[in-house]
C-alpha atoms as a PDB file:
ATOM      1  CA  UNK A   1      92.708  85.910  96.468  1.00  0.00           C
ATOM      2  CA  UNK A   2      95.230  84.494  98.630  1.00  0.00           C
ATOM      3  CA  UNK A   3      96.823  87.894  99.434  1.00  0.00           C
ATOM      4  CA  UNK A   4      92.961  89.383  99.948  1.00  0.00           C
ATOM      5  CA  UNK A   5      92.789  86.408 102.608  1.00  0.00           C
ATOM      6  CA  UNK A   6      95.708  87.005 104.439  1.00  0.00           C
ATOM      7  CA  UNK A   7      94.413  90.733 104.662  1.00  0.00           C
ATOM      8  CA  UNK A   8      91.286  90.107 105.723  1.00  0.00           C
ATOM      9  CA  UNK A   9      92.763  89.758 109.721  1.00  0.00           C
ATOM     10  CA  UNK A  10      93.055  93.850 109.341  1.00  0.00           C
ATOM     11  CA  UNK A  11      89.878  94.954 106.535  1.00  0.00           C
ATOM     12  CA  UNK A  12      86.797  92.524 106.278  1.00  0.00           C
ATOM     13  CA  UNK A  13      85.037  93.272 104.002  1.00  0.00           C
ATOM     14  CA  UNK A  14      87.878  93.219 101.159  1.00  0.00           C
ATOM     15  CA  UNK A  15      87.336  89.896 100.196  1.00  0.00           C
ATOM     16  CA  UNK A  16      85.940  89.829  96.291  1.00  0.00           C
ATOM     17  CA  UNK A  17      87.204  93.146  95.321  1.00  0.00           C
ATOM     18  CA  UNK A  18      89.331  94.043  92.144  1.00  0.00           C
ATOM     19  CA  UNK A  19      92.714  95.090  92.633  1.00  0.00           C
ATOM     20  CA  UNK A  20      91.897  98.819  91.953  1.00  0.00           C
ATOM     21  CA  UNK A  21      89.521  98.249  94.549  1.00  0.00           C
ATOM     22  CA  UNK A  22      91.840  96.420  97.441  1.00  0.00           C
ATOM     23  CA  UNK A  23      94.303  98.820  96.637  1.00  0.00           C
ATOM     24  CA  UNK A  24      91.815 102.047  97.562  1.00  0.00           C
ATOM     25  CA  UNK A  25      90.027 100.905 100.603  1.00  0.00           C
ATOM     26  CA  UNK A  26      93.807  99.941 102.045  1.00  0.00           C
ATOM     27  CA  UNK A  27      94.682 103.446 101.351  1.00  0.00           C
ATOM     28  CA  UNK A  28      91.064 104.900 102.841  1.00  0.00           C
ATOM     29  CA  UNK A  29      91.532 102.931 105.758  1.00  0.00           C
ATOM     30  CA  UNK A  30      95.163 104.334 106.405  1.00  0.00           C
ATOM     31  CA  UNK A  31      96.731 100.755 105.486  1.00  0.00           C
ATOM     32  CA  UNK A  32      98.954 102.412 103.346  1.00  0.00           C
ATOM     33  CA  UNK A  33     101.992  99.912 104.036  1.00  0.00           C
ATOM     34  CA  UNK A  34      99.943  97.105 103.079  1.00  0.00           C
ATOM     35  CA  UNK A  35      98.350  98.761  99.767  1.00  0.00           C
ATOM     36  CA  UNK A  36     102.204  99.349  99.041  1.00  0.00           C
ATOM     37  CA  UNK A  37     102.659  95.756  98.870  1.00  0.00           C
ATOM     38  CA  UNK A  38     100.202  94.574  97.239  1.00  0.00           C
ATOM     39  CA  UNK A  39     100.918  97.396  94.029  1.00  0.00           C
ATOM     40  CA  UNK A  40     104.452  95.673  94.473  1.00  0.00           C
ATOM     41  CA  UNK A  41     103.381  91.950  94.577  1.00  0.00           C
ATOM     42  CA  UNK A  42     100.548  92.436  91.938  1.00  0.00           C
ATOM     43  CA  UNK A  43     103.516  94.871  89.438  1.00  0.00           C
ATOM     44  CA  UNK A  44     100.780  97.526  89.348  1.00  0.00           C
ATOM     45  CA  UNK A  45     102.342 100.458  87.440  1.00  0.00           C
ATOM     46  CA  UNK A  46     103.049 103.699  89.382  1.00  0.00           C
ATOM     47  CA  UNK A  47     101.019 105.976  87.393  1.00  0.00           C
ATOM     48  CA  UNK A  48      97.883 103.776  88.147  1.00  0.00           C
ATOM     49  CA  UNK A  49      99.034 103.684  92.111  1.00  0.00           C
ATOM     50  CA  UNK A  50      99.159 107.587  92.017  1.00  0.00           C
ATOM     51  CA  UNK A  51      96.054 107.814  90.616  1.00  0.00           C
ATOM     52  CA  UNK A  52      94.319 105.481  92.947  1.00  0.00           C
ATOM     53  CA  UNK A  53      96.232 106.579  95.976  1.00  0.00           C
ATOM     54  CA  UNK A  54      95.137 110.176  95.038  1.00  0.00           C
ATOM     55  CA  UNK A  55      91.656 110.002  94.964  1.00  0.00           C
ATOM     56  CA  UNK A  56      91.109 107.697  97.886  1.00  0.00           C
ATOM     57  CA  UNK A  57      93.573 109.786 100.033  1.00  0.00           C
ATOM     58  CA  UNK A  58      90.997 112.518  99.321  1.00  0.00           C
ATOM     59  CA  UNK A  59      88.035 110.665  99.724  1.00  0.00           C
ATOM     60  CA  UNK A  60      88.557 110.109 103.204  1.00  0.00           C
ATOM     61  CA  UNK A  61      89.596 114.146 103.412  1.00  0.00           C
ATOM     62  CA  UNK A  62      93.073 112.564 104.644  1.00  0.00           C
ATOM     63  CA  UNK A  63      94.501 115.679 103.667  1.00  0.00           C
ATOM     64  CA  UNK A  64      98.344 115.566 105.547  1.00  0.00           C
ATOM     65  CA  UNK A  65      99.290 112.104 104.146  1.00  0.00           C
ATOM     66  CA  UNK A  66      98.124 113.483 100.431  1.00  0.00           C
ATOM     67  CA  UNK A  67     100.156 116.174 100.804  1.00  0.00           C
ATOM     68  CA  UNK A  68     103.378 114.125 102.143  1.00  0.00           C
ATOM     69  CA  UNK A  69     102.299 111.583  99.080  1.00  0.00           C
ATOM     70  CA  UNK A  70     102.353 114.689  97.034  1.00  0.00           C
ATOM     71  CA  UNK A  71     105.937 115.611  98.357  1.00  0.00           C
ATOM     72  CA  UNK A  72     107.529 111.991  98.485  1.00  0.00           C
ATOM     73  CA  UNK A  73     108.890 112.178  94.938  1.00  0.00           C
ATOM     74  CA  UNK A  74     108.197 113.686  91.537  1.00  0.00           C
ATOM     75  CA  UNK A  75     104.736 112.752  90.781  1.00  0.00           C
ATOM     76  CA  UNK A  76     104.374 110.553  87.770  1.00  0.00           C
ATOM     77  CA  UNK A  77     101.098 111.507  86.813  1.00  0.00           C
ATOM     78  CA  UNK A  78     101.505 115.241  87.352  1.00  0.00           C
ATOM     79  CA  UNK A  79      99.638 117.658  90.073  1.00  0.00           C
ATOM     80  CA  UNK A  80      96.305 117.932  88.091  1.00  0.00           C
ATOM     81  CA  UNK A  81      95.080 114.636  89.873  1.00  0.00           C
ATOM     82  CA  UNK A  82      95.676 116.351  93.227  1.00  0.00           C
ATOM     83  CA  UNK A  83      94.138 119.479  92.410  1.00  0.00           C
ATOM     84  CA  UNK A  84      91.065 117.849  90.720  1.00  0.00           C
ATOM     85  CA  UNK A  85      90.696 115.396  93.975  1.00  0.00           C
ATOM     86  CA  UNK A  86      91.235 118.107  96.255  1.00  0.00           C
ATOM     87  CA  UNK A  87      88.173 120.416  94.011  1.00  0.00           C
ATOM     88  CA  UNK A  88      86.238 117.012  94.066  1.00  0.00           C
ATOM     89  CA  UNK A  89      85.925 116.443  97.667  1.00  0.00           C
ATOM     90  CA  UNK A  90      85.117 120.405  98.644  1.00  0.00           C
ATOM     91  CA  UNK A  91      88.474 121.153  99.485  1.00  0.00           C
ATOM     92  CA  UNK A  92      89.506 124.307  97.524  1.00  0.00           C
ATOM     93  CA  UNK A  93      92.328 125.513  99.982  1.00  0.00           C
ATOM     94  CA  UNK A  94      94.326 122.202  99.762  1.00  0.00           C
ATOM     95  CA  UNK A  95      93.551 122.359  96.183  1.00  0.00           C
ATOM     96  CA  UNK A  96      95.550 125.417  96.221  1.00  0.00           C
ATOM     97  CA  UNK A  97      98.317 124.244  97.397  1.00  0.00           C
ATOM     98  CA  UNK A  98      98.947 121.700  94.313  1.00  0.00           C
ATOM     99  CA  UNK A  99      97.951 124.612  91.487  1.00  0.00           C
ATOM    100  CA  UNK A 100     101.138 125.700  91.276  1.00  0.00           C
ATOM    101  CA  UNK A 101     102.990 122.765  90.659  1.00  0.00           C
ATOM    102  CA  UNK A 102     101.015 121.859  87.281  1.00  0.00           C
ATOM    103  CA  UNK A 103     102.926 122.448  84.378  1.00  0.00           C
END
């Protein structure tokens, strides 16, 4: 809560949510430093960052900073995530662009 306070200066309306939740509209609203820290501060796993990171980076259609997420190292939850958010959000080119990295 005390973390969701001190963020509250850059997103109002962040106050009450989950983590999951914080951590998603940070990314959506191109915070992506701050969600950063708080998956550090609050230990969440990087296969649960990935996924959230993923599917709000395509929610907003925020399609060059998914693809340089895609490309920053080896993803840990695979390229499937990418391709499915990409499909998801009416984006079949950029999905494209992730089908050949799935193993």
């Amino acid at each position: 809560m005390r973390r969701q306070m001190a963020l509250q200066v850059k997103v109002s309306d962040i106050i009450g949510l989950n983590l999951n939740e914080t951590i998603s509209l940070l990314t959506q609203r191109a915070l992506l430093a701050d969600a950063d820290n708080v998956r550090k501060e609050f230990k969440i796993s990087d296969k649960k960052f990935w996924w959230l990171k993923v599917r709000a980076l395509a929610q907003t259609r925020n399609w060059p900073e998914l693809e340089k997420f895609a490309k920053s190292k080896k993803s840990p939850i695979g390229y499937s995530p990418f391709v499915m958010a990409c499909i998801e959000n009416n984006n079949k080119a950029e999905a494209i662009r992730y089908i050949e990295r799935v193993s």
